[in-house]
C-alpha atoms as a PDB file:
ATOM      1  CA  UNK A   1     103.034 104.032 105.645  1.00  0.00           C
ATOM      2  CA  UNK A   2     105.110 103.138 102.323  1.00  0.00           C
ATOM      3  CA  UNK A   3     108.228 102.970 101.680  1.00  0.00           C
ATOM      4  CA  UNK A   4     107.616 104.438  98.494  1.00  0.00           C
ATOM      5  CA  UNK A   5     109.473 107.610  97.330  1.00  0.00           C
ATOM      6  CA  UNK A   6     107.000 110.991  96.681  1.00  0.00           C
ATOM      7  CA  UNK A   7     106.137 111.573  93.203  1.00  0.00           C
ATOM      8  CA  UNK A   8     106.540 115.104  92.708  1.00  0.00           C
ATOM      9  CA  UNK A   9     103.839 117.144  90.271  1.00  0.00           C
ATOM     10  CA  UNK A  10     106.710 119.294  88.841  1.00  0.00           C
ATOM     11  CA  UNK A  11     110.483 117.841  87.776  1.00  0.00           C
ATOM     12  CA  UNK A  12     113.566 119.476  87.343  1.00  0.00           C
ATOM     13  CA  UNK A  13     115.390 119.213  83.564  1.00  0.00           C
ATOM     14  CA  UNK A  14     117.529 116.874  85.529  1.00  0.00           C
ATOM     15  CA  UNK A  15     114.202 114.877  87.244  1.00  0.00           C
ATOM     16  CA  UNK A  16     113.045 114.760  83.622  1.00  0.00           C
ATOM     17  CA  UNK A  17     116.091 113.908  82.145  1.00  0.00           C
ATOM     18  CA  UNK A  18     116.890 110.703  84.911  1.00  0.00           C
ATOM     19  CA  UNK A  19     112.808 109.638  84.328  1.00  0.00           C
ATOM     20  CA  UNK A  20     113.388 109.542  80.278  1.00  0.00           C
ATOM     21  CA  UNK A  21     117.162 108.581  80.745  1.00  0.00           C
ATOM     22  CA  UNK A  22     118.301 111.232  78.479  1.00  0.00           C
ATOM     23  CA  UNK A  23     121.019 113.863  79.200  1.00  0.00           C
ATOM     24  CA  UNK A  24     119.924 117.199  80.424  1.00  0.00           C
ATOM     25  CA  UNK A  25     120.762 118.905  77.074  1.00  0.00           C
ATOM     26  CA  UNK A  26     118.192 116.341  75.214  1.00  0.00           C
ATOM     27  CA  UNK A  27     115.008 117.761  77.830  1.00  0.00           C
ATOM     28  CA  UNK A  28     116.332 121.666  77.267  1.00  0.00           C
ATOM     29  CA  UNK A  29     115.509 120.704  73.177  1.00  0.00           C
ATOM     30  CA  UNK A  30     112.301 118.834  73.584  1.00  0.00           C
ATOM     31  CA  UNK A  31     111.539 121.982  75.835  1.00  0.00           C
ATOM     32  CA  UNK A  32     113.187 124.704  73.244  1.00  0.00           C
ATOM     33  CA  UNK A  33     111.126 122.930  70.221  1.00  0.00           C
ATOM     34  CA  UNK A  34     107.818 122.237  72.470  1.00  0.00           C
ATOM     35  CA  UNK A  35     107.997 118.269  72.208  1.00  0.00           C
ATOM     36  CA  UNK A  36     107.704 118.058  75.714  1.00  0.00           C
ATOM     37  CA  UNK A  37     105.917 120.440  77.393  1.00  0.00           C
ATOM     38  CA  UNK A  38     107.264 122.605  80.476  1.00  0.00           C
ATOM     39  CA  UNK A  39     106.620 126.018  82.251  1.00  0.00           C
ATOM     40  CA  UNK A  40     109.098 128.596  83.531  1.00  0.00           C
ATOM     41  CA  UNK A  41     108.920 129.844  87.170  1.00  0.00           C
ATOM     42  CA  UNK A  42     110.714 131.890  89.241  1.00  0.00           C
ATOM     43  CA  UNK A  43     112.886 135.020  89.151  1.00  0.00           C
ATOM     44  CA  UNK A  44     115.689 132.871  86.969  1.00  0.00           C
ATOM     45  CA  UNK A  45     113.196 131.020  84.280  1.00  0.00           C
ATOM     46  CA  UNK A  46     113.650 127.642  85.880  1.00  0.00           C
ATOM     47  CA  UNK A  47     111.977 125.375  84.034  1.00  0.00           C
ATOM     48  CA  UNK A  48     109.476 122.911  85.566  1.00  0.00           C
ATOM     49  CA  UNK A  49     107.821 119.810  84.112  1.00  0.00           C
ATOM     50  CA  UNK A  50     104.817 118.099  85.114  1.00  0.00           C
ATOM     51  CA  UNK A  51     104.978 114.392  85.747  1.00  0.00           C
ATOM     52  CA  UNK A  52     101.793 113.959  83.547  1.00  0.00           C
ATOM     53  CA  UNK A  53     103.487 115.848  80.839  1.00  0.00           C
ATOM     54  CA  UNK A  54     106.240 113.322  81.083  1.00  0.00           C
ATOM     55  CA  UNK A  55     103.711 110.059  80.329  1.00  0.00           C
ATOM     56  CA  UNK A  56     102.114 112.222  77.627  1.00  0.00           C
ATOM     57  CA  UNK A  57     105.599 112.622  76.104  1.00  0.00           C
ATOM     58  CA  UNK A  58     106.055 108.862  76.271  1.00  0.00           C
ATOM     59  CA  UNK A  59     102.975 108.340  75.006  1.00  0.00           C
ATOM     60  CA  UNK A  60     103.308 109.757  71.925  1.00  0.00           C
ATOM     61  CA  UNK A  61     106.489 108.419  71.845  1.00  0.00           C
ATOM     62  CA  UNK A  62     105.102 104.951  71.780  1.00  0.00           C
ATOM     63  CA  UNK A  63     102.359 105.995  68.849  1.00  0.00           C
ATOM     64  CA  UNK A  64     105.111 107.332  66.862  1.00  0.00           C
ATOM     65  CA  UNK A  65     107.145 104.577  66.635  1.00  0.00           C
ATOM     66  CA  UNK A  66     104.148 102.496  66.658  1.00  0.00           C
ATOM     67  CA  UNK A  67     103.053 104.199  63.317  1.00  0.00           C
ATOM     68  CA  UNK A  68     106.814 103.625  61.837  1.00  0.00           C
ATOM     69  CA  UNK A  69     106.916  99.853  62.497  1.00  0.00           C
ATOM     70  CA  UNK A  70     103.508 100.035  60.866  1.00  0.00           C
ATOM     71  CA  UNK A  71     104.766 101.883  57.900  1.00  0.00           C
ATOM     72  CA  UNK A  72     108.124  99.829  57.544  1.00  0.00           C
ATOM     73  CA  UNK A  73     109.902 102.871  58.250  1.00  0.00           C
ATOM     74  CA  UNK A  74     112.753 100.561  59.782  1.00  0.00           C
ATOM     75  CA  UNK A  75     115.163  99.138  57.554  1.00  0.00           C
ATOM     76  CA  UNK A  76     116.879  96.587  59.490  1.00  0.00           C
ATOM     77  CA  UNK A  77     117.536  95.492  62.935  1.00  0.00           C
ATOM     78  CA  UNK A  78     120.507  97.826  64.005  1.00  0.00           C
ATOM     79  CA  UNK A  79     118.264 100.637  63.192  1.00  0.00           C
ATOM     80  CA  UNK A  80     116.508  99.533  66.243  1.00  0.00           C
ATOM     81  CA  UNK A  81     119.331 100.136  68.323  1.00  0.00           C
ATOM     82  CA  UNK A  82     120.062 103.752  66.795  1.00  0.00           C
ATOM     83  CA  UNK A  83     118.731 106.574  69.435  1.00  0.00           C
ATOM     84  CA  UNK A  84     115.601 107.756  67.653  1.00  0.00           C
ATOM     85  CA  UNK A  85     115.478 112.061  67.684  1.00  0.00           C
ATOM     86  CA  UNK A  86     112.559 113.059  69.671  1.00  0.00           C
END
């Protein structure tokens, strides 16, 4: 037995938002412009994201900046610091 907690399949926007540390109204616009990608369920339209949708999301995150350190896309070291849109 572990004393590990259960990694759910499907996270609220405020699961999502904790596991990226984002606010909640950052996940509702990577959902709104598909960024990150979610499903709807329920009577209400409560959205649901998969945890493997989550590491793809950071994944690409991680290419993308990758490919702008590449290209010299940052000007100087405070930029580094600046919260980078999604």
């Amino acid at each position: 037995m572990t004393d590990e907690p259960k990694k759910h399949r499907f996270l609220t926007i405020a699961q999502a938002a904790e596991e990226l540390n984002v606010n909640q109204n950052q996940i509702r616009a990577l959902l709104r412009t598909g960024k990150l990608r979610g499903i709807q369920v329920g009577g209400r339209g409560m959205w649901r994201i998969a945890s493997n949708d989550i590491e793809d999301f950071i994944a690409e995150a991680y290419r993308r900046t990758a490919a702008r350190i590449v290209a010299g896309d940052f000007e100087n070291e405070e930029e580094l610091d600046t919260p980078v849109s999604m």
